[in-house]
Protein backbone atom coordinates (compact mmCIF):
# COMPACT_ATOMS: atom_id res chain seq x y z
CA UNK A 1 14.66 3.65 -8.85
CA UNK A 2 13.06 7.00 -7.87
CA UNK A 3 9.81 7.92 -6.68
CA UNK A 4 9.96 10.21 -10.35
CA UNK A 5 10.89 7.31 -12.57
CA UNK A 6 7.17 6.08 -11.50
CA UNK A 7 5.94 9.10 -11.88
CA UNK A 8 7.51 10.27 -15.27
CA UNK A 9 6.07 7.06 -16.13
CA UNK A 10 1.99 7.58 -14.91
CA UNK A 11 2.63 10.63 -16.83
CA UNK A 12 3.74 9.15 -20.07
CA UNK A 13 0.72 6.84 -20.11
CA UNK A 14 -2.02 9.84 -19.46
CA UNK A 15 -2.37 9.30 -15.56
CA UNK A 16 -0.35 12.65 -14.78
CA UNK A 17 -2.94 14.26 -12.85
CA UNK A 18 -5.06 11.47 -11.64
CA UNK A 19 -2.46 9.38 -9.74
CA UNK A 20 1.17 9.93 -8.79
CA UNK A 21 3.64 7.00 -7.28
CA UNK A 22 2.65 8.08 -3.38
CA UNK A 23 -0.59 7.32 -4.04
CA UNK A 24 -0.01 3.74 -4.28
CA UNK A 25 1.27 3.31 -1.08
CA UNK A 26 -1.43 5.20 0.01
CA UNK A 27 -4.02 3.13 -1.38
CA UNK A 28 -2.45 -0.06 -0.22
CA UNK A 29 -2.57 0.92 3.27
CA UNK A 30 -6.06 2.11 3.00
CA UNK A 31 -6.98 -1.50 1.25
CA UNK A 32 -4.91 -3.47 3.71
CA UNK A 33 -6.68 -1.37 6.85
CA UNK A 34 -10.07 -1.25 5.77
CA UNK A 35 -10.57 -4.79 3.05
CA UNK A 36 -7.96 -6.97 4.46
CA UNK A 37 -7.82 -6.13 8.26
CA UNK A 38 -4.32 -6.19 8.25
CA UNK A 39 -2.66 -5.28 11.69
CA UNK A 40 -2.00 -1.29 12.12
CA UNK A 41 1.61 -1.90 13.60
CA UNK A 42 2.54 -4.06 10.48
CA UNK A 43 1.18 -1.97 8.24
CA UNK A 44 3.39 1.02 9.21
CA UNK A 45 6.20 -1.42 10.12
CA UNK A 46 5.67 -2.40 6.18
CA UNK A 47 6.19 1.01 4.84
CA UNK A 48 8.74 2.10 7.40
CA UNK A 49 6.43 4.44 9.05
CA UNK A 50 8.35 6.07 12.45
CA UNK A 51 6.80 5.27 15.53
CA UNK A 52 5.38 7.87 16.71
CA UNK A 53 6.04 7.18 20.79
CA UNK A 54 9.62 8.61 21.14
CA UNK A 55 10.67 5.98 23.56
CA UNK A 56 9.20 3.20 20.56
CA UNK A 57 12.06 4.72 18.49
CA UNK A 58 14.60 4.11 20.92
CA UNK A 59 13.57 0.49 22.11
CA UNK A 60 11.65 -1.06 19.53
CA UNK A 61 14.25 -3.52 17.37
CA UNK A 62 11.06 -5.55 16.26
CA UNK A 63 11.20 -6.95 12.58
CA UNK A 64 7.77 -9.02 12.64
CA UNK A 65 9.43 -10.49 9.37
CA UNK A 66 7.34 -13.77 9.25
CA UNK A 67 4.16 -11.72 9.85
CA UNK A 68 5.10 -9.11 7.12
CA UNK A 69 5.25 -11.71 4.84
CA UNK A 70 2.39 -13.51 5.44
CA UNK A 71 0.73 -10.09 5.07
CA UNK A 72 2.36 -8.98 2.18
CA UNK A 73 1.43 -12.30 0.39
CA UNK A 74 -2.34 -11.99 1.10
CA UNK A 75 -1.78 -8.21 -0.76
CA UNK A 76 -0.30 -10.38 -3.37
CA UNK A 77 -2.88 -12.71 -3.46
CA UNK A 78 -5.72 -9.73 -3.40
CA UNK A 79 -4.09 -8.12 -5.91
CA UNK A 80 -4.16 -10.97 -8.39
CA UNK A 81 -8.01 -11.74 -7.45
CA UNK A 82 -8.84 -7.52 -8.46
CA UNK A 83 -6.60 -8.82 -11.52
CA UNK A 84 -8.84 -11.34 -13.29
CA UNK A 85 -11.83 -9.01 -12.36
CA UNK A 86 -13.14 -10.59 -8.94
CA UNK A 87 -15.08 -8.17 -6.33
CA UNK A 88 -14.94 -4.97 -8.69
CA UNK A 89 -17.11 -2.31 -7.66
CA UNK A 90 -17.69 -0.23 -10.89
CA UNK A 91 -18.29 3.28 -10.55
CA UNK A 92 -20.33 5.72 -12.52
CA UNK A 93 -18.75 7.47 -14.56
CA UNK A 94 -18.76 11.59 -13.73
CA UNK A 95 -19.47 14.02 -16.30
């Protein structure tokens, strides 16, 4: 699937100007930074993020695959408390 099938979709159900399928992964690293404290490195490890060092290209093999998961399942599990309509912060709305 391509980045435009989500975003033919967001468009289909009104959202084509508000949000666009980038912005998800953008949010989720902003949420697993600055709600979770998730680790940095896993975070860009998780969305496949190049390291920016050039010799951390050439001699970094690291997977951190049992971290990533446990990571990836407290996202899960944060995602299905925002779900039943724990912790929302609502906003006002803007005229």
């Amino acid at each position: 699937m391509s980045e435009n099938t989500v975003n033919d979709a967001l468009k289909a159900m009104g959202y084509k100007d508000i949000h666009c399928a980038h912005g998800f992964r953008a949010m989720a690293r902003t949420i697993m930074d600055e709600v979770l404290e998730e680790r940095v490195d896993l975070l860009e490890h998780q969305l496949h993020h190049v390291v920016k060092d050039a010799n951390g290209t050439a001699y970094n093999r690291t997977a951190h695959l049992p971290a990533r998961k446990a990571m990836m399942q407290r996202w899960a599990d944060y995602l299905d408390k925002m779900r039943v309509g724990a912790d929302v912060i609502q906003f006002k709305a803007t005229s």
